[in-house]
N, C-alpha and C. Protein backbone atom coordinates (compact mmCIF):
# COMPACT_ATOMS: atom_id res chain seq x y z
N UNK A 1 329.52 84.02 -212.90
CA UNK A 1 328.08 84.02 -212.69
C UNK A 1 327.37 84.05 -214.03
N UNK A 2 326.75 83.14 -214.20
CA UNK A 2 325.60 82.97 -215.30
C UNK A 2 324.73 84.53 -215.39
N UNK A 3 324.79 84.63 -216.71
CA UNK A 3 323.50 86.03 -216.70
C UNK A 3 322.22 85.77 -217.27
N UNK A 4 321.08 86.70 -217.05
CA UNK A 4 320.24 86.21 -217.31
C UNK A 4 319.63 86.03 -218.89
N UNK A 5 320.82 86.49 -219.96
CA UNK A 5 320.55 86.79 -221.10
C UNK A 5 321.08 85.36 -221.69
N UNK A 6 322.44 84.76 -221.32
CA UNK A 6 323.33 83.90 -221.76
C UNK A 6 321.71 82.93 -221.37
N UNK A 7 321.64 82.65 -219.68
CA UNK A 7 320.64 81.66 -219.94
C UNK A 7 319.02 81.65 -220.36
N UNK A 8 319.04 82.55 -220.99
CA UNK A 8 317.54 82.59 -221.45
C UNK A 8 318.40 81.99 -222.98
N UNK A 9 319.51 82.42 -223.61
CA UNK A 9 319.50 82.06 -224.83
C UNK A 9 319.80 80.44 -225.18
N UNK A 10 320.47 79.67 -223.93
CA UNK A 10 320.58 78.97 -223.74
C UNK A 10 319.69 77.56 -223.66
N UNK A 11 318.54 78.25 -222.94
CA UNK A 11 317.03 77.47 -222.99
C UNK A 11 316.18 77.67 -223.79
N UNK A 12 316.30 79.00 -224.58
CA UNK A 12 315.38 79.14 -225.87
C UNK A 12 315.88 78.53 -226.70
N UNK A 13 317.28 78.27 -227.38
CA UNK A 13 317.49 77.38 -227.92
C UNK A 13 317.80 75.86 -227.87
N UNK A 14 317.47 75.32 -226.06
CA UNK A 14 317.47 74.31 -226.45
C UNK A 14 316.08 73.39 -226.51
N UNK A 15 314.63 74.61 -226.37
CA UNK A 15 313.88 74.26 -226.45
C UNK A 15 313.22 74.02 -227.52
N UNK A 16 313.77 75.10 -228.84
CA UNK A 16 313.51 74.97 -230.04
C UNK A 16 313.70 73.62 -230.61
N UNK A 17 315.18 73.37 -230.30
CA UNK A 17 315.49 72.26 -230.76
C UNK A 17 314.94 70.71 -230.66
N UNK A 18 314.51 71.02 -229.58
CA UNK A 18 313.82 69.42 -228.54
C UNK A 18 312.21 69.79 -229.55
N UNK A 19 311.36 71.09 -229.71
CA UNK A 19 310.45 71.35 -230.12
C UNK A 19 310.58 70.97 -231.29
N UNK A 20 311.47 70.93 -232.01
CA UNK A 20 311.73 70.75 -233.51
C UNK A 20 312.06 69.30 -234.04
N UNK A 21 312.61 68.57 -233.22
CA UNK A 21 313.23 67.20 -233.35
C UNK A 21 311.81 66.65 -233.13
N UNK A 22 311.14 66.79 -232.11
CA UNK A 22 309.83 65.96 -231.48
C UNK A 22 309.02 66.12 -232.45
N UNK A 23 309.08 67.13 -233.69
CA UNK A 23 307.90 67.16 -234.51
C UNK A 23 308.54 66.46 -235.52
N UNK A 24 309.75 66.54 -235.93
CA UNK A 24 310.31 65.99 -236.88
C UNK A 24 310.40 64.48 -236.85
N UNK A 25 311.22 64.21 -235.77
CA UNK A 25 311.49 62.70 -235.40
C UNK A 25 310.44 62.03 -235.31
N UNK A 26 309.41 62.60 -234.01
CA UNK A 26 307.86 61.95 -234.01
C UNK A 26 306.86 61.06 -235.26
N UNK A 27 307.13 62.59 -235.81
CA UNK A 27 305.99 62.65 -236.55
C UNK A 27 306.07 61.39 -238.19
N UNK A 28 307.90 61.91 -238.58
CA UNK A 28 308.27 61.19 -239.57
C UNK A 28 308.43 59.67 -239.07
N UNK A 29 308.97 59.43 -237.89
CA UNK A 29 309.14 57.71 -237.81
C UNK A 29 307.59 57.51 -237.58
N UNK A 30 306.63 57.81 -237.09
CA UNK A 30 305.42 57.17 -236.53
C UNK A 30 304.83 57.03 -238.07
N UNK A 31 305.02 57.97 -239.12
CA UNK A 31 304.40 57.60 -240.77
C UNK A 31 305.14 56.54 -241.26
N UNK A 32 306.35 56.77 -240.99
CA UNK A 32 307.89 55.88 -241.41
C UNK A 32 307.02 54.68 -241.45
N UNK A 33 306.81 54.16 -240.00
CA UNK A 33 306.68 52.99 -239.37
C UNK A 33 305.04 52.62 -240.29
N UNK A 34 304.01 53.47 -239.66
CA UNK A 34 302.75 53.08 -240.45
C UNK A 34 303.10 52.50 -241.88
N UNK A 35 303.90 53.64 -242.92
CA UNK A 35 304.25 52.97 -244.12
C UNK A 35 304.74 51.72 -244.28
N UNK A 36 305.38 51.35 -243.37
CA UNK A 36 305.90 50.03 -243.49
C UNK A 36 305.29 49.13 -243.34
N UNK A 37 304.21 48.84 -242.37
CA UNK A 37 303.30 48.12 -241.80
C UNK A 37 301.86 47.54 -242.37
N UNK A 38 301.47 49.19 -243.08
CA UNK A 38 300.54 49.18 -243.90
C UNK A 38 300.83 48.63 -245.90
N UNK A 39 302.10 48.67 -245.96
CA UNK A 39 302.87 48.63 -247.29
C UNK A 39 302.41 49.65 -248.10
N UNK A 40 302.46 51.16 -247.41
CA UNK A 40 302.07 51.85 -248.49
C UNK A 40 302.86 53.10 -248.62
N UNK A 41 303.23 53.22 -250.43
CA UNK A 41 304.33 54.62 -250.28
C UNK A 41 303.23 55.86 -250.01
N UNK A 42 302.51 56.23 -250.20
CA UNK A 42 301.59 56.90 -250.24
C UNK A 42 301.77 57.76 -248.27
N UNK A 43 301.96 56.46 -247.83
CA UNK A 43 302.44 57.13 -246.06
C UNK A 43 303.49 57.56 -246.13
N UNK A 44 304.24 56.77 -246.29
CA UNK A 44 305.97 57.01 -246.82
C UNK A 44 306.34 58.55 -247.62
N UNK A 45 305.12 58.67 -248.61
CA UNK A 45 305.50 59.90 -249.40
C UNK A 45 305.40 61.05 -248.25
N UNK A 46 303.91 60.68 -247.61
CA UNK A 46 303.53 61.67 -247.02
C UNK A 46 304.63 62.25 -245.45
N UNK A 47 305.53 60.87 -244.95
CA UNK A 47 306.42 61.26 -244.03
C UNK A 47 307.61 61.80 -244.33
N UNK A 48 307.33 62.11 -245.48
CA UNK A 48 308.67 62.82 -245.73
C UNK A 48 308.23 64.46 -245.39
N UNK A 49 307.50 64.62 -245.58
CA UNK A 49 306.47 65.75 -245.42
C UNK A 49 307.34 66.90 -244.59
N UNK A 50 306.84 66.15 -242.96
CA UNK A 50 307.39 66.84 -241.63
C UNK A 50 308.83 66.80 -241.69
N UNK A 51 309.80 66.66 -242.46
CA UNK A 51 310.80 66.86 -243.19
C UNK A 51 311.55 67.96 -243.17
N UNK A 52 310.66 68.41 -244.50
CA UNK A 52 310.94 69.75 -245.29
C UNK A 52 310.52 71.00 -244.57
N UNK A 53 309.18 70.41 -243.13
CA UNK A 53 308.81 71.76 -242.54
C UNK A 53 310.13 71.71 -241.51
N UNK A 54 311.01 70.85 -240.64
CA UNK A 54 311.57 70.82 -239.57
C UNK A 54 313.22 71.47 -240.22
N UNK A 55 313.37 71.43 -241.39
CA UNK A 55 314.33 72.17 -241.94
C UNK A 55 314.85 74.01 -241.69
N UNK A 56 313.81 74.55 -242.63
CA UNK A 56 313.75 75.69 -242.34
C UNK A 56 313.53 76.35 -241.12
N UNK A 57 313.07 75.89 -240.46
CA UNK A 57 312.12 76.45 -239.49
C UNK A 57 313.40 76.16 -237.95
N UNK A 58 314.49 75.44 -238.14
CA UNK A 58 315.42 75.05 -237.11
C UNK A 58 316.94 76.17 -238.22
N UNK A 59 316.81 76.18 -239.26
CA UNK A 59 317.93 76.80 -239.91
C UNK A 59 317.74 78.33 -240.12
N UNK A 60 316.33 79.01 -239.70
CA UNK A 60 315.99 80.26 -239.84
C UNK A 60 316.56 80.45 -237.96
N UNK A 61 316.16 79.90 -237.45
CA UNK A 61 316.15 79.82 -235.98
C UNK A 61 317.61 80.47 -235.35
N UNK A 62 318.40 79.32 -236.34
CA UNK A 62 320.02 79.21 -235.43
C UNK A 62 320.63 80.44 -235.93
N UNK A 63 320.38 80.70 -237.56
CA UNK A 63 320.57 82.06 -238.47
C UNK A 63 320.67 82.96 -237.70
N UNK A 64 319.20 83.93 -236.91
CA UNK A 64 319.02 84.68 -236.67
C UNK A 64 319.09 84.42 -235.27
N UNK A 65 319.98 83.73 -234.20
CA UNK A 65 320.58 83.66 -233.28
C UNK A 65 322.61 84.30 -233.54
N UNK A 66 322.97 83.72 -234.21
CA UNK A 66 324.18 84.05 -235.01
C UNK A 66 324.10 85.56 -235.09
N UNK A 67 323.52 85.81 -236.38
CA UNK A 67 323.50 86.96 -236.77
C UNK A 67 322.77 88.33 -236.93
N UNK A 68 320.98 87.45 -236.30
CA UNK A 68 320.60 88.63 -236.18
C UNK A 68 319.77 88.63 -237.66
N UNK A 69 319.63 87.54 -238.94
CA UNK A 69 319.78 87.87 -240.07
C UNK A 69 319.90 86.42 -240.62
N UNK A 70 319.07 85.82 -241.54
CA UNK A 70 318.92 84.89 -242.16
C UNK A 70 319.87 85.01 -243.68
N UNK A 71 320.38 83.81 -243.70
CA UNK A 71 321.53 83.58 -244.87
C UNK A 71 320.54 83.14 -245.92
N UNK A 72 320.82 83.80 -246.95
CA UNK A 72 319.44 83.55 -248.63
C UNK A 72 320.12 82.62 -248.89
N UNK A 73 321.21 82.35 -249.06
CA UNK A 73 322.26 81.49 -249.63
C UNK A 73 321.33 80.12 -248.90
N UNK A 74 322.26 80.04 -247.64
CA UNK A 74 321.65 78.63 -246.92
C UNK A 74 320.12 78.32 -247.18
N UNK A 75 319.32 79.46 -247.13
CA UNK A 75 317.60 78.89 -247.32
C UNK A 75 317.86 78.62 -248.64
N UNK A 76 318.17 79.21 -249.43
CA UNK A 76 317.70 78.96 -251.39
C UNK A 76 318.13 77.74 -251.16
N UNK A 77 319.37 77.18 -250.94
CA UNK A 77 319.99 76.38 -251.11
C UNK A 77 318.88 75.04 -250.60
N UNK A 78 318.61 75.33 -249.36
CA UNK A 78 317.97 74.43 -248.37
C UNK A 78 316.48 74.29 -249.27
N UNK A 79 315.91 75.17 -249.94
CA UNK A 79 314.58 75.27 -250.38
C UNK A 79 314.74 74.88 -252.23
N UNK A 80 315.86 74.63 -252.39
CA UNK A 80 316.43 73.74 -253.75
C UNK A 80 316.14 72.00 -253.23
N UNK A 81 317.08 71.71 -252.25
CA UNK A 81 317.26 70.40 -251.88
C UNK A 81 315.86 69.75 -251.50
N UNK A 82 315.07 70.81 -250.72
CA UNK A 82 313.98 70.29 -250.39
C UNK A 82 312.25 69.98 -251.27
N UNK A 83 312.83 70.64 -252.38
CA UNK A 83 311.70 71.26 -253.26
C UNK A 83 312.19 69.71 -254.24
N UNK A 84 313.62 69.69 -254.82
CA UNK A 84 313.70 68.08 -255.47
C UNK A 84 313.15 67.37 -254.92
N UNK A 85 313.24 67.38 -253.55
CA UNK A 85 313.48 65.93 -252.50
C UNK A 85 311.25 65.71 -253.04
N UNK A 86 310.40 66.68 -252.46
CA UNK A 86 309.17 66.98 -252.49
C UNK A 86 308.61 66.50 -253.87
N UNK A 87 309.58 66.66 -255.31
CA UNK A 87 309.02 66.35 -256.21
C UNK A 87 309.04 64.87 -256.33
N UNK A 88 310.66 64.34 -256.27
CA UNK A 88 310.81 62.72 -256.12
C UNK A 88 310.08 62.26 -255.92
N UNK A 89 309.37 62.90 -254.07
CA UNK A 89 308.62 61.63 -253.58
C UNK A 89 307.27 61.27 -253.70
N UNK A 90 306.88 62.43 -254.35
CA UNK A 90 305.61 62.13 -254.98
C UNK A 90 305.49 61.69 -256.81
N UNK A 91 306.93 61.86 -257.34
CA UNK A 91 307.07 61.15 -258.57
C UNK A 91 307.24 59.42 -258.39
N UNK A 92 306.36 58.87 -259.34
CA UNK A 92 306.96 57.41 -259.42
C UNK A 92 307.81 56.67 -259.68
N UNK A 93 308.02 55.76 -258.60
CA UNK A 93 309.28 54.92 -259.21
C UNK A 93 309.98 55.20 -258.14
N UNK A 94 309.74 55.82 -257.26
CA UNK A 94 310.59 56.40 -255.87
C UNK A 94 310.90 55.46 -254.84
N UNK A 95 309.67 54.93 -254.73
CA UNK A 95 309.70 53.84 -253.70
C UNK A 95 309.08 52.69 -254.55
N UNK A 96 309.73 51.77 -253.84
CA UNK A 96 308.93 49.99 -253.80
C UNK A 96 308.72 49.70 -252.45
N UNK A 97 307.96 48.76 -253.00
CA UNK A 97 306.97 47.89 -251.86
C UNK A 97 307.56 46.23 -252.04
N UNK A 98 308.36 46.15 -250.80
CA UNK A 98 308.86 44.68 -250.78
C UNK A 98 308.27 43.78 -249.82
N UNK A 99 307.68 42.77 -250.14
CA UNK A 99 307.12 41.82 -249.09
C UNK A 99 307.88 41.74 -247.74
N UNK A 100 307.51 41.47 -246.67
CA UNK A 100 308.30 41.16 -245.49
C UNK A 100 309.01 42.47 -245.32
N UNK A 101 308.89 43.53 -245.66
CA UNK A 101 309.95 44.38 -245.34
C UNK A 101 309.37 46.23 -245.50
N UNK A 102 308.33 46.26 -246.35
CA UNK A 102 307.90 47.69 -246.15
C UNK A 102 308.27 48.18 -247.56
N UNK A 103 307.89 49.52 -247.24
CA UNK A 103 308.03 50.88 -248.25
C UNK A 103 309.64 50.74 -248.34
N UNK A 104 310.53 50.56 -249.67
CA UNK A 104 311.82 51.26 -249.70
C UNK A 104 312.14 51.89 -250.67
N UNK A 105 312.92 53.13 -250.48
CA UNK A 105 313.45 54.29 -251.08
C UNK A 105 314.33 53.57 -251.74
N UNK A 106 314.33 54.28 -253.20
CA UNK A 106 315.36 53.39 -253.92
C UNK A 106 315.91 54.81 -254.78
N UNK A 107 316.64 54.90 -255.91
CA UNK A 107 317.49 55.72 -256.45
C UNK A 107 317.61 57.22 -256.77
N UNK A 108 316.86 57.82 -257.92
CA UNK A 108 317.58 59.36 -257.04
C UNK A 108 316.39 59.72 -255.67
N UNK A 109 315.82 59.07 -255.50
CA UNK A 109 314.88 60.08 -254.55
C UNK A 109 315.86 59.93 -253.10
N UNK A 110 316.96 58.90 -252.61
CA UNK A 110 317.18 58.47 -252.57
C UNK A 110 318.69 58.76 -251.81
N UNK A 111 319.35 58.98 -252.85
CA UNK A 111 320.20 60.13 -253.29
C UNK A 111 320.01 61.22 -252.67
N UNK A 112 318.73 61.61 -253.34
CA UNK A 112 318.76 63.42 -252.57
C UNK A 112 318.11 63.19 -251.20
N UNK A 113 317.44 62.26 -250.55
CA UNK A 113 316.73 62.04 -249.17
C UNK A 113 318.21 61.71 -248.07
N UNK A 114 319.29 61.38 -248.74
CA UNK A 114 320.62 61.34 -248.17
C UNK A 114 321.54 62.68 -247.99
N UNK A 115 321.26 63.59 -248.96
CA UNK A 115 321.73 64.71 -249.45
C UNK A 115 320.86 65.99 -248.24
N UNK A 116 319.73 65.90 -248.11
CA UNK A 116 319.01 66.13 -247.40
C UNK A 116 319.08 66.12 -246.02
N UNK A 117 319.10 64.86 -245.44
CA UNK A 117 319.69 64.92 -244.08
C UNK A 117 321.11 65.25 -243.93
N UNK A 118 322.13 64.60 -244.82
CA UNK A 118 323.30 65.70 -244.37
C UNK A 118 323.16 67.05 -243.83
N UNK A 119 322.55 67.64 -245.29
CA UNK A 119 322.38 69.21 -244.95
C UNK A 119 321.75 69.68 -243.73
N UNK A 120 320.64 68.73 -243.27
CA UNK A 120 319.82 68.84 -241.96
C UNK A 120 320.25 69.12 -240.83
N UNK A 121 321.39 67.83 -241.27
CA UNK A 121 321.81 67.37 -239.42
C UNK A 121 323.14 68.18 -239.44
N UNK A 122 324.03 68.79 -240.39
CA UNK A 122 324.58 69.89 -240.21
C UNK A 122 324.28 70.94 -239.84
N UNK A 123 323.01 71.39 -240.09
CA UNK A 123 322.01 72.67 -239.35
C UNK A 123 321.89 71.91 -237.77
N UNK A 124 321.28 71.26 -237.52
CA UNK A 124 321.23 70.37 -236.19
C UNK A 124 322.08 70.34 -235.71
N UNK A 125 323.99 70.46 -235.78
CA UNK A 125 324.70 70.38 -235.59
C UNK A 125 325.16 71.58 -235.48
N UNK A 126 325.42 72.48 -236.17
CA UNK A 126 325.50 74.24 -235.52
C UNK A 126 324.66 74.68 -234.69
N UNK A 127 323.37 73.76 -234.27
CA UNK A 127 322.86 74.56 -233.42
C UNK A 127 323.58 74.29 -232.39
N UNK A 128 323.60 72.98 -232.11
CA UNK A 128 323.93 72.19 -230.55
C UNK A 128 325.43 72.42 -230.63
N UNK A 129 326.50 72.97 -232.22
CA UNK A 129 327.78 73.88 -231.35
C UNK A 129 327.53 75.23 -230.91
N UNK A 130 326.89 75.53 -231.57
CA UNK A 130 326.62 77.45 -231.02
C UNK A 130 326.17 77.49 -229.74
N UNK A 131 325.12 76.23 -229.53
CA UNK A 131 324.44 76.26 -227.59
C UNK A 131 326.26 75.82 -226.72
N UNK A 132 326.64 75.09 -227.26
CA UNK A 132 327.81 74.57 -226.44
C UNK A 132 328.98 75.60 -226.36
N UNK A 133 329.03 76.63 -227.70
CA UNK A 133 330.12 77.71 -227.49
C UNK A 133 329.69 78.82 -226.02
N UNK A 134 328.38 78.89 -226.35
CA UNK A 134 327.98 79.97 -225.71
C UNK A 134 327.57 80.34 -224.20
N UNK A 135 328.03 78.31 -224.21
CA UNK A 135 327.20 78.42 -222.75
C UNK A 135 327.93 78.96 -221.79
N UNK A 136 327.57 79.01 -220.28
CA UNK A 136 328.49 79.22 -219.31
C UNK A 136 329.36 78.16 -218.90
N UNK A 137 330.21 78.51 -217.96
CA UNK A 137 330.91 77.57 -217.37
C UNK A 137 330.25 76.67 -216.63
N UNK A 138 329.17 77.47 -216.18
CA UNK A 138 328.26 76.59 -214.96
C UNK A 138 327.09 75.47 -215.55
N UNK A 139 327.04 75.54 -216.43
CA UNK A 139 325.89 74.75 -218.07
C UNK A 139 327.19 74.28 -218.89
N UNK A 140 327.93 73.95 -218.71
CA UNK A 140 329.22 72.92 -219.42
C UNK A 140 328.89 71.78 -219.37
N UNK A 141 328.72 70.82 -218.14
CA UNK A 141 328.37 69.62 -218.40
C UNK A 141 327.11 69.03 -219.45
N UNK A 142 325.97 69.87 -218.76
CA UNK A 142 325.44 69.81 -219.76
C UNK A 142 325.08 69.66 -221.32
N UNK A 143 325.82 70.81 -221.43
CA UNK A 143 325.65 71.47 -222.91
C UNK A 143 327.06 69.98 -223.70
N UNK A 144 328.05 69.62 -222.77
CA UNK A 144 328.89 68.46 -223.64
C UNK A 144 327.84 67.51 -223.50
N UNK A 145 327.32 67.15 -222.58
CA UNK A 145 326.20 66.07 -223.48
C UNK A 145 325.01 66.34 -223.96
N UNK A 146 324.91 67.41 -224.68
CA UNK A 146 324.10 68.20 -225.86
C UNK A 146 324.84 67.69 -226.91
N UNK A 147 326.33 67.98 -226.70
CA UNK A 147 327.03 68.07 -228.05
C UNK A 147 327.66 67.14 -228.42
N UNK A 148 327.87 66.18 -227.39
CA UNK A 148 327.95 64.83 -227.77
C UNK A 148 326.33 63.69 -228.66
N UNK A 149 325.63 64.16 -228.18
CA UNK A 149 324.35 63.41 -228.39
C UNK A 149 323.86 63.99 -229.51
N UNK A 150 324.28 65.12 -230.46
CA UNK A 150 323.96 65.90 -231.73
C UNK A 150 325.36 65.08 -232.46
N UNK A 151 325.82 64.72 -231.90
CA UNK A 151 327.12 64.71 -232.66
C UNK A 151 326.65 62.83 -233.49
N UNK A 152 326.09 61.80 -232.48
CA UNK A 152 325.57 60.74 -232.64
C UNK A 152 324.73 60.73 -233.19
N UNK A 153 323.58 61.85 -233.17
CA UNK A 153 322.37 61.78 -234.24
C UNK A 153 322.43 62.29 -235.03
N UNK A 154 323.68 63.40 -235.08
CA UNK A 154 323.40 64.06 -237.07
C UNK A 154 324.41 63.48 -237.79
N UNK A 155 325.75 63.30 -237.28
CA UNK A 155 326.78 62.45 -237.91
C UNK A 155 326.39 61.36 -238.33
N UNK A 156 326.53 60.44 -237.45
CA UNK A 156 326.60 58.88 -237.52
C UNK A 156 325.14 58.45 -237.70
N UNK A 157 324.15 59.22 -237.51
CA UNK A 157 322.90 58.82 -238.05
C UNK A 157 322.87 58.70 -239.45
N UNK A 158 323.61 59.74 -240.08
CA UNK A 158 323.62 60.47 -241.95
C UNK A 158 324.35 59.43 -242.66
N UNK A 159 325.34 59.14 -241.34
CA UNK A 159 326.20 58.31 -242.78
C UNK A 159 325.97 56.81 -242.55
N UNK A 160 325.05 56.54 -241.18
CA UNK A 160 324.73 55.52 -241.37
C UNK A 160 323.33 54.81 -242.08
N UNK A 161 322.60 55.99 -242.18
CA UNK A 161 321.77 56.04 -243.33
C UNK A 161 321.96 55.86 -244.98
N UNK A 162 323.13 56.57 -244.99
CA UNK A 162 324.07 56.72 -246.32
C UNK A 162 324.46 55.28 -247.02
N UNK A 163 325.19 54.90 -245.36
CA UNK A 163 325.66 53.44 -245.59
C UNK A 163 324.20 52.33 -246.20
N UNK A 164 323.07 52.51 -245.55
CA UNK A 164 322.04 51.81 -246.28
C UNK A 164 321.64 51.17 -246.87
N UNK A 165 322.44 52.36 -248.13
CA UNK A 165 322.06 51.99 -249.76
C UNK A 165 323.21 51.03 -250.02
N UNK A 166 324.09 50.73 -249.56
CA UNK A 166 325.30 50.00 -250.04
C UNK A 166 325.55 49.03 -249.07
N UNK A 167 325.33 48.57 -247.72
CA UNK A 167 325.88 47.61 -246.54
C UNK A 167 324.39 47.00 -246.22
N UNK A 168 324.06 45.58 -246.35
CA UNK A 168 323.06 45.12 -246.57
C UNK A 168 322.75 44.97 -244.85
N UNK A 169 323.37 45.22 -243.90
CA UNK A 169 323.71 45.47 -242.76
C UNK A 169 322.55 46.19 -241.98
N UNK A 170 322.51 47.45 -242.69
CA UNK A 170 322.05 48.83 -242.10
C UNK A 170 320.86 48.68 -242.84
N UNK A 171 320.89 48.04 -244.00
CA UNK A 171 319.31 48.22 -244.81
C UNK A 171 319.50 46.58 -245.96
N UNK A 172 318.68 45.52 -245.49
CA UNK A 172 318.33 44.49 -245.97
C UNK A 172 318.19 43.90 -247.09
N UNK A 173 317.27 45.23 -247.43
CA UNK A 173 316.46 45.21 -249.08
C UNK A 173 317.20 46.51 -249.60
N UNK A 174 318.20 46.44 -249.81
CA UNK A 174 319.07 47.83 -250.17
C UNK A 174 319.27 47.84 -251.78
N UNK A 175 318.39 48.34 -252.71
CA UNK A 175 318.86 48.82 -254.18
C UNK A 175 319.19 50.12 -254.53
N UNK A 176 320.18 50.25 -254.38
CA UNK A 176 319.99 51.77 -254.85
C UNK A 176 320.15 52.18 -256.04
């Protein structure tokens, strides 16, 4: 029998998560896209934005589900990666503007905007294993296609992002 603690923790965290992706995902592809459309890094800079807030705020979350207790390590760390990433993209030279094709990210900003989502979607990825360890027997199906569908968007999203900069495939106008 399911209790009422397992499933409250169960739906609080998988509401966070859906709450957190929808601001993140939303918010960054709908600038993503404007930048591209409009040809301007200036959008582009600015979608990186909802980024750096959807970070912390999902890695303080899963922390103090765990333990009760936020890791300094993981935030410093996380508030290093994100604080470069913040300077890049408002330093020049970060992005170009290619005809027919939009705003593109080109070398270290680049680099660390790759470095970045790793680290992300590995946080994204302990959450949706910790919901899947914890669940019940009776929230199993479920929770495997939680953890299958985290597994497609933080993995194979990262490295197919990764891939990008190098497989003209995944990204057209690819200099890195």
């Amino acid at each position: 029998m399911t209790s009422f603690d397992n499933l409250f923790l169960v739906l609080a965290a998988s509401t966070a998560g859906i709450l957190n992706l929808i601001c993140f995902l939303l918010l960054f592809w709908f600038l993503d896209a404007a930048s591209h459309f409009y040809y301007s890094p200036l959008l582009m800079a600015i979608a990186i934005v909802p980024q750096t807030i959807g970070g912390p705020c999902l890695l303080i979350f899963i922390d103090l589900i765990k333990k009760e207790r936020v890791s300094s390590v993981k935030l410093s760390v996380l508030f290093l990666i994100e604080g470069l990433l913040l300077i890049l993209t408002f330093w020049p030279g970060g992005m170009e503007v290619i005809p027919g094709y939009g705003v593109h990210i080109v070398g270290p900003l680049r680099i660390l905007q790759v470095i970045f989502l790793i680290y992300y979607v590995m946080i994204f990825f302990s959450w949706s294993y910790l919901t899947w360890k914890r669940a019940p027997k009776e929230l199993k199906q479920l929770v495997n296609f939680l953890l299958f569908g985290s597994i497609l968007f933080s993995f194979v999203t990262a490295f197919i992002y990764g891939l990008g900069g190098f497989i003209k495939i995944f990204n057209p106008h690819s200099t890195f």
